[in-house]
N, C-alpha and C. Protein backbone atom coordinates (compact mmCIF):
# COMPACT_ATOMS: atom_id res chain seq x y z
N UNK A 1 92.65 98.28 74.04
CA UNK A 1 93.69 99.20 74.44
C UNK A 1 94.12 98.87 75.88
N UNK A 2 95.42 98.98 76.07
CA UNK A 2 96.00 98.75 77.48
C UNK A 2 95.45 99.59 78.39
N UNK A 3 95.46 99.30 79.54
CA UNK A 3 94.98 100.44 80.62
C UNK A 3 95.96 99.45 82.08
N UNK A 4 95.78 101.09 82.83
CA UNK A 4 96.82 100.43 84.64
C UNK A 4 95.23 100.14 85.44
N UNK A 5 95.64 99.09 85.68
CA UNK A 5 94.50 98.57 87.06
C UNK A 5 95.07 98.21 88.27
N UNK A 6 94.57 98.08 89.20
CA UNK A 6 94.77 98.21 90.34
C UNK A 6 94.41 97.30 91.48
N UNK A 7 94.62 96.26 91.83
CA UNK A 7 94.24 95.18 92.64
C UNK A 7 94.40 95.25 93.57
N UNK A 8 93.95 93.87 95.05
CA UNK A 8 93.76 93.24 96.28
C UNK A 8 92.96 92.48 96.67
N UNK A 9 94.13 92.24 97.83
CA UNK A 9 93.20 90.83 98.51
C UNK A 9 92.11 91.33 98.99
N UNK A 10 90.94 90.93 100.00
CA UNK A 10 90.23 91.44 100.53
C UNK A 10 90.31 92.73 101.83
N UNK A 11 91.58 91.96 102.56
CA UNK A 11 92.28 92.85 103.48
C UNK A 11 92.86 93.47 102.95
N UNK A 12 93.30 93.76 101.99
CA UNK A 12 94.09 94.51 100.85
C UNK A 12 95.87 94.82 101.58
N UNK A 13 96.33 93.94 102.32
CA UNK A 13 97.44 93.46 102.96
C UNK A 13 98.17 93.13 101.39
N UNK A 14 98.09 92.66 100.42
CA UNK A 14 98.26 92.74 99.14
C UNK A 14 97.60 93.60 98.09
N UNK A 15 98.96 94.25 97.65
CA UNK A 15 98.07 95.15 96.55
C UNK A 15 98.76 94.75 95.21
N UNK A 16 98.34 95.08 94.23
CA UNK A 16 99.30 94.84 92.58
C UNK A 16 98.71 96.10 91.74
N UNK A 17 100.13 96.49 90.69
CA UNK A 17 99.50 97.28 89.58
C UNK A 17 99.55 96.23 88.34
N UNK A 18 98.60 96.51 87.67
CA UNK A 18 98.44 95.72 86.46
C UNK A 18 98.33 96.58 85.05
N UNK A 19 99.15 95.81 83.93
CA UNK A 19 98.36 96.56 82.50
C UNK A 19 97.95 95.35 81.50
N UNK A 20 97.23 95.66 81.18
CA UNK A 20 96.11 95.29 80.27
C UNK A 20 95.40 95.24 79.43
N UNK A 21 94.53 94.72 78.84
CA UNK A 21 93.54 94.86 77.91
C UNK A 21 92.28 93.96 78.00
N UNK A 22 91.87 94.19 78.96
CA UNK A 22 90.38 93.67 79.36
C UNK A 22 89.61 92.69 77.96
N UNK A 23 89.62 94.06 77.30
CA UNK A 23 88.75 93.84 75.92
C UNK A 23 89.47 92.42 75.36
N UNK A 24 90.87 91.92 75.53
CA UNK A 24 91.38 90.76 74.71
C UNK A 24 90.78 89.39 75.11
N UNK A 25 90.31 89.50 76.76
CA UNK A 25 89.87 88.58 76.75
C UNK A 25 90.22 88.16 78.32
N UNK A 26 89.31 87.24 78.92
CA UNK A 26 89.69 86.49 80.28
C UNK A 26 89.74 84.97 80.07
N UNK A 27 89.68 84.57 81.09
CA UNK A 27 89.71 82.71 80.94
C UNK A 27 89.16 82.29 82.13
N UNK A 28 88.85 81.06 81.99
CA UNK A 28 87.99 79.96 82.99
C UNK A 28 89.04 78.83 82.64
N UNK A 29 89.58 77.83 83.65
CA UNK A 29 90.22 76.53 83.45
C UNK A 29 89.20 75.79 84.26
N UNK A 30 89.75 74.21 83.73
CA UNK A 30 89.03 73.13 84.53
C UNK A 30 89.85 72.50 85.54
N UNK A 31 91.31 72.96 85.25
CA UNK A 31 92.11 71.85 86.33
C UNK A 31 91.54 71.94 87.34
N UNK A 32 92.08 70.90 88.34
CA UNK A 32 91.39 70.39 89.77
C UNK A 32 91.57 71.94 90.61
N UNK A 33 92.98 72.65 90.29
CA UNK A 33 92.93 73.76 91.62
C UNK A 33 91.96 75.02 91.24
N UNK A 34 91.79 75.22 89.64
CA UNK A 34 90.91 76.25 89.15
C UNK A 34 89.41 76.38 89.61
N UNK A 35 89.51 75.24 89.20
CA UNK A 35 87.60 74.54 89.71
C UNK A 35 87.58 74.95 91.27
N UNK A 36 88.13 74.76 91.60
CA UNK A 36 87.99 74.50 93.39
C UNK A 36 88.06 75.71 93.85
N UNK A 37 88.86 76.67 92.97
CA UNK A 37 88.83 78.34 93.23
C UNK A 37 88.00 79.21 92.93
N UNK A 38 87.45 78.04 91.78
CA UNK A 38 86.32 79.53 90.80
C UNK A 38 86.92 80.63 89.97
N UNK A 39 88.35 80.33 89.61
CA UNK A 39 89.16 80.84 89.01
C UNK A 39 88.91 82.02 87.76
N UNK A 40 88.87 82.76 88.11
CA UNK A 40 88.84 83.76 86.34
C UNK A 40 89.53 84.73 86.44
N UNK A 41 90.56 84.71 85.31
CA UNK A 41 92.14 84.89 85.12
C UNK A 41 91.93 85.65 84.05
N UNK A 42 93.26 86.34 83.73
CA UNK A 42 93.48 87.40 82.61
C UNK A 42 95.08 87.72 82.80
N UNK A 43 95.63 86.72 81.65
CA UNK A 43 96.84 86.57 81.56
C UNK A 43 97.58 87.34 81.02
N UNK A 44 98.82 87.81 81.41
CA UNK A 44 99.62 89.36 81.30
C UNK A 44 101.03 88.72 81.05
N UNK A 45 102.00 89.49 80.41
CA UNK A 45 103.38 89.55 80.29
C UNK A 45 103.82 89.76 81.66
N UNK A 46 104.80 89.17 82.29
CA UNK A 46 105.52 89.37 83.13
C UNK A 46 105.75 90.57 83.94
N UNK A 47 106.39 91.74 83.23
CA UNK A 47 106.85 92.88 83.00
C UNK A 47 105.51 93.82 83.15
N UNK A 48 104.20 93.00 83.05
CA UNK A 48 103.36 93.89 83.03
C UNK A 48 102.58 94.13 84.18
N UNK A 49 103.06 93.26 85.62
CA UNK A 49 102.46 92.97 86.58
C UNK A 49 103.71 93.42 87.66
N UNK A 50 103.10 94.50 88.91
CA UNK A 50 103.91 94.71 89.63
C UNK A 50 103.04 94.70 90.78
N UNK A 51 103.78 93.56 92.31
CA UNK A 51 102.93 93.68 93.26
C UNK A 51 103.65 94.83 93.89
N UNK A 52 102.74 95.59 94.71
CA UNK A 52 103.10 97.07 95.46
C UNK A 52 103.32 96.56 97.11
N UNK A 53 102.05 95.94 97.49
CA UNK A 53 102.58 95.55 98.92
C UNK A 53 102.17 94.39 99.07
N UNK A 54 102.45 93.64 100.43
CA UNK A 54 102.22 92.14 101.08
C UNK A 54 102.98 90.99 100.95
N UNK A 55 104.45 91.48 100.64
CA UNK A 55 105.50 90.09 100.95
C UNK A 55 105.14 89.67 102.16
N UNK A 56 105.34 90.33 103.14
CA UNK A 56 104.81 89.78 104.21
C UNK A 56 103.18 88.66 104.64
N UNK A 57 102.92 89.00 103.56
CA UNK A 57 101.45 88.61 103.46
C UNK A 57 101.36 87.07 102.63
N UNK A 58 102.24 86.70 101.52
CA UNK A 58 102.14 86.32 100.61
C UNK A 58 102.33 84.66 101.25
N UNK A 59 101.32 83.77 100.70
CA UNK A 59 101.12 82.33 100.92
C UNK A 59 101.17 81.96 99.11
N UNK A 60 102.36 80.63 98.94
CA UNK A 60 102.76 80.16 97.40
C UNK A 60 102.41 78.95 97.43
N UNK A 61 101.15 78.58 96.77
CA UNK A 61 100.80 77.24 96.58
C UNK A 61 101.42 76.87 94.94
N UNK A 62 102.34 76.01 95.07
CA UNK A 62 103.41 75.78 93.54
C UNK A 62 102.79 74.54 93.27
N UNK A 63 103.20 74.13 92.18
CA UNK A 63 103.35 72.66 91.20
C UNK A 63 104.27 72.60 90.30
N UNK A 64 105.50 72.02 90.40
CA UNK A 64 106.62 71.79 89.24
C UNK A 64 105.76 69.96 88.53
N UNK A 65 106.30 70.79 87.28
CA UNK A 65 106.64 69.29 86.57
C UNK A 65 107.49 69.31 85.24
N UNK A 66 107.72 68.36 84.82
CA UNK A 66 108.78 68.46 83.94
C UNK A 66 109.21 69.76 83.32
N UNK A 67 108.73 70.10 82.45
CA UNK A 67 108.97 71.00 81.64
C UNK A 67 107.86 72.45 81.85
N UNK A 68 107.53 72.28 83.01
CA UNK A 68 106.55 73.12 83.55
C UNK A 68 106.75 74.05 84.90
N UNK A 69 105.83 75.16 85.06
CA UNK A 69 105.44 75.47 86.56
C UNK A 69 104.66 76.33 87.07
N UNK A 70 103.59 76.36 87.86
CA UNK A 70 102.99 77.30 88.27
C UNK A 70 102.89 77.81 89.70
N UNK A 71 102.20 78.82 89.79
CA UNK A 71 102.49 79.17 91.46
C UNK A 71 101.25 80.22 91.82
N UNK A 72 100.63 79.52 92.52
CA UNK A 72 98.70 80.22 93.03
C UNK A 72 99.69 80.97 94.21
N UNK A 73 99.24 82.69 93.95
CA UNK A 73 99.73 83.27 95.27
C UNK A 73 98.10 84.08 95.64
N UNK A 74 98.07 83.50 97.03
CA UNK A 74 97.40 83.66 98.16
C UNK A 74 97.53 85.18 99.06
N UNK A 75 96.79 85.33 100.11
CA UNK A 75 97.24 86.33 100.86
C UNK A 75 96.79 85.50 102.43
N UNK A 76 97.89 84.99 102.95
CA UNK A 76 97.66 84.40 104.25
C UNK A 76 96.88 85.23 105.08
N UNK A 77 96.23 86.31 105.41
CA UNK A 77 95.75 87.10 106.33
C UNK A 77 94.05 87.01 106.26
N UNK A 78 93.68 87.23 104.80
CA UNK A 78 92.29 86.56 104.07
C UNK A 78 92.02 85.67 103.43
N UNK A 79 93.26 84.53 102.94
CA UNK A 79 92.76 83.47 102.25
C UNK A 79 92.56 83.82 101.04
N UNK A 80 92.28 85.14 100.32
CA UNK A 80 92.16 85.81 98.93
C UNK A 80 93.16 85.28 97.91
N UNK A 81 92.16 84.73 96.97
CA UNK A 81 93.65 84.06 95.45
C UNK A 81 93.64 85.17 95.05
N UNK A 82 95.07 86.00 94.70
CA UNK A 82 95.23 87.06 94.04
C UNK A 82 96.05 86.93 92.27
N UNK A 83 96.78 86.19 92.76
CA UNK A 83 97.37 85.85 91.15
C UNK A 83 98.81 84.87 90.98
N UNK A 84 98.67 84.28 90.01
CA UNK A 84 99.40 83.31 89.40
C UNK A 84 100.43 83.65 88.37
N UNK A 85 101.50 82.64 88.42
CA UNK A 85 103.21 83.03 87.62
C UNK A 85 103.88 81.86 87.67
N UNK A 86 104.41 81.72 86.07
CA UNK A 86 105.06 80.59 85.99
C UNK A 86 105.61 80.36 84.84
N UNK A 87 105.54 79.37 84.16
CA UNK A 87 105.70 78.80 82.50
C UNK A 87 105.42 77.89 82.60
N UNK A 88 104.85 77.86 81.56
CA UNK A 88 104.02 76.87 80.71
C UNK A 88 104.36 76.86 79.35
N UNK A 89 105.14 76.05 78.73
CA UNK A 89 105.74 76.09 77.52
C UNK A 89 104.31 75.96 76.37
N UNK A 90 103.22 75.38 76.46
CA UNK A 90 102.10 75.25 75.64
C UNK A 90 101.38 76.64 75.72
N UNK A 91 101.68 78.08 77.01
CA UNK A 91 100.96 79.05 76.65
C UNK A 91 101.79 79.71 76.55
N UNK A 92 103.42 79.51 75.52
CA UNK A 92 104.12 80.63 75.52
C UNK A 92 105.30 80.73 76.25
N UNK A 93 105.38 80.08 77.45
CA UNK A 93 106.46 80.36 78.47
C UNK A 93 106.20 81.08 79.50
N UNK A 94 107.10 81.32 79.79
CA UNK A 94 106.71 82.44 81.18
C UNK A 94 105.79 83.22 80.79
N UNK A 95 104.73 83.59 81.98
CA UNK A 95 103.36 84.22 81.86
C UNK A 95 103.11 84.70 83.67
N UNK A 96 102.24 85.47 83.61
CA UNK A 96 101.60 86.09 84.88
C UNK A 96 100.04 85.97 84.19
N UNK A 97 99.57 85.95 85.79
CA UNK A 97 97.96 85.43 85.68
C UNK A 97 97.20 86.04 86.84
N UNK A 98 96.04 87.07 86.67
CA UNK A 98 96.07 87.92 87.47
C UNK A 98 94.55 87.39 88.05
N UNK A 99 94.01 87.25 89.18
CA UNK A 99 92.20 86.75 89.09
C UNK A 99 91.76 88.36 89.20
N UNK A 100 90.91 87.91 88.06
CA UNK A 100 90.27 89.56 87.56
C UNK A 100 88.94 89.81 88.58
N UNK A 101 88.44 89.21 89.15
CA UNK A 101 87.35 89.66 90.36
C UNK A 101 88.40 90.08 91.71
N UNK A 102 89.96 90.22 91.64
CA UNK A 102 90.43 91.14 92.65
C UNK A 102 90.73 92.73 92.18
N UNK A 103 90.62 92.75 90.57
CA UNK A 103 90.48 94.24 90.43
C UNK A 103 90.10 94.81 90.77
N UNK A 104 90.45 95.96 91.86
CA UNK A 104 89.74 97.10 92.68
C UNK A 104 89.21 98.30 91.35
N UNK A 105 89.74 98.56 90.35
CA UNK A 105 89.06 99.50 89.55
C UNK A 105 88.61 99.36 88.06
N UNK A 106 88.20 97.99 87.67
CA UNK A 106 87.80 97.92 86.65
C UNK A 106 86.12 98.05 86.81
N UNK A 107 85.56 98.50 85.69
CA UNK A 107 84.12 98.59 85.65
C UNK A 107 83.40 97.03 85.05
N UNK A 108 82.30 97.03 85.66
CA UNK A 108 81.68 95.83 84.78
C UNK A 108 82.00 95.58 83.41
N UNK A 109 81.69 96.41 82.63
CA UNK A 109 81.72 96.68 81.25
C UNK A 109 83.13 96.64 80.85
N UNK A 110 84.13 97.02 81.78
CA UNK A 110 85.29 96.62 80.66
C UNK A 110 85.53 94.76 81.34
N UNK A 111 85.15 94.63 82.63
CA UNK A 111 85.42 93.36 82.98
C UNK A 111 85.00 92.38 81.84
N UNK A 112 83.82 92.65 81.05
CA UNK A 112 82.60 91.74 80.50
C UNK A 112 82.72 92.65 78.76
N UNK A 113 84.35 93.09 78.51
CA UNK A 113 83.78 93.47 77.33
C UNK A 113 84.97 92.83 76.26
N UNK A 114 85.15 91.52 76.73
CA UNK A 114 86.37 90.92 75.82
C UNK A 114 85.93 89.53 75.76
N UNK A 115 85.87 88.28 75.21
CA UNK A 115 85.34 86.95 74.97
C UNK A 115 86.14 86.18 76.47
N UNK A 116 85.56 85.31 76.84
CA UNK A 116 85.86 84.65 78.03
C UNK A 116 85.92 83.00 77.17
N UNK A 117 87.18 82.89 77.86
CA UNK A 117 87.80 81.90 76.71
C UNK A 117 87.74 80.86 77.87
N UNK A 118 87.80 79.58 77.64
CA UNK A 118 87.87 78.06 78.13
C UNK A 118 89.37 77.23 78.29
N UNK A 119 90.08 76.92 79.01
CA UNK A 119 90.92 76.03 79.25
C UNK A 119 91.00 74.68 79.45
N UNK A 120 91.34 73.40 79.07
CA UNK A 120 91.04 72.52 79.30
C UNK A 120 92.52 71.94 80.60
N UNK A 121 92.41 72.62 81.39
CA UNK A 121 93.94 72.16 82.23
C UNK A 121 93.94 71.00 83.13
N UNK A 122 92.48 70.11 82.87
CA UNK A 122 92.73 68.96 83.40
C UNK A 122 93.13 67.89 82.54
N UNK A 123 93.43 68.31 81.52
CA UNK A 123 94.11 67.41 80.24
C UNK A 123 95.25 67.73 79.64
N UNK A 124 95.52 68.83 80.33
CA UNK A 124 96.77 69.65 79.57
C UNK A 124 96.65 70.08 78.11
N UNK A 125 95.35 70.08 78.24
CA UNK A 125 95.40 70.65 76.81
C UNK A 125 94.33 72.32 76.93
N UNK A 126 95.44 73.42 77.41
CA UNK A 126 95.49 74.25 77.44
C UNK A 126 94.55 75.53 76.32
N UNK A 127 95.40 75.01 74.88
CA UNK A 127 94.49 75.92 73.92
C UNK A 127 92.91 75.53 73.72
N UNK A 128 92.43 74.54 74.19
CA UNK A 128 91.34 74.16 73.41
C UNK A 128 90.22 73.73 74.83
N UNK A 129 89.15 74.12 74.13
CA UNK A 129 87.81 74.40 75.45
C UNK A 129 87.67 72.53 76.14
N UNK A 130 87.26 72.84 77.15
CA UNK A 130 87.16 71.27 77.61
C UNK A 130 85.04 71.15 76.95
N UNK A 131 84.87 69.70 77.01
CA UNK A 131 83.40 69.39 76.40
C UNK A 131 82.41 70.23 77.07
N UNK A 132 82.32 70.16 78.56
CA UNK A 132 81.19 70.94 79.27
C UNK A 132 82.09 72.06 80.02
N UNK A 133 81.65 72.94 79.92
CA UNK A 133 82.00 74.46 80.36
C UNK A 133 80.50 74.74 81.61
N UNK A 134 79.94 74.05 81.92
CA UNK A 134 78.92 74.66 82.51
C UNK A 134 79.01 75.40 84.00
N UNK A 135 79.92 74.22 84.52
CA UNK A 135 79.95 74.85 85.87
C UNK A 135 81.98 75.60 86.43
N UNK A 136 82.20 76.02 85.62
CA UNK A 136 83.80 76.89 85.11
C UNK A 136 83.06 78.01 85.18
């Protein structure tokens, strides 16, 4: 079931409302910038993600490519990855991507109560788990 959550950076100079469904599921990727972040994401409709404050705040690490694009937004004040937006024609198209350890009000239990799914995004092959998952 959907529910409103509530995010930030550490300085909380960025805030977001989010809706959801925990229970559907989160993700781990392998690409080079995921890995390097420790990334764990929980991907939302567009429409379903509203940041409240920190334009002022906001640092956009992008990547275009052909038929692609994504965009890691930061909070210049703490360095905090708060969440990701873009398209990706292999997950659908346009998508929002929220890192679920900045949820200020989810409980363990709904964090940890949906399957934590695998990305393989250093191959572009998106739907399907990469061989070792160990350290994702």
């Amino acid at each position: 079931m959907k529910k409103t959550y509530h995010g930030s950076c550490h300085c909380r100079a960025i805030t977001y409302r989010v809706t959801l469904d925990l229970a559907e599921g989160t993700g781990r990727c392998n690409c080079t910038f995921c890995t390097k972040t420790r990334s764990w994401s929980a991907s939302v409709a567009p429409q379903d993600f509203t940041r409240l404050t920190g334009e002022d705040a906001i640092g956009d690490y992008g990547r275009d490519w052909g038929e692609g694009n994504i965009h890691h937004v930061f909070c210049t004040k703490c360095g905090t990855h708060v969440y990701g937006f873009g398209h990706i024609p292999e997950v659908g198209g346009d998508f929002a991507s929220i890192h679920v350890n900045t949820l200020d009000d989810a409980s363990n239990d709904e964090l940890l109560s949906g399957a934590l799914r695998y990305s393989d995004g250093r191959n572009d092959n998106w739907m399907q788990a990469p061989q070792d998952v160990r350290t994702l």
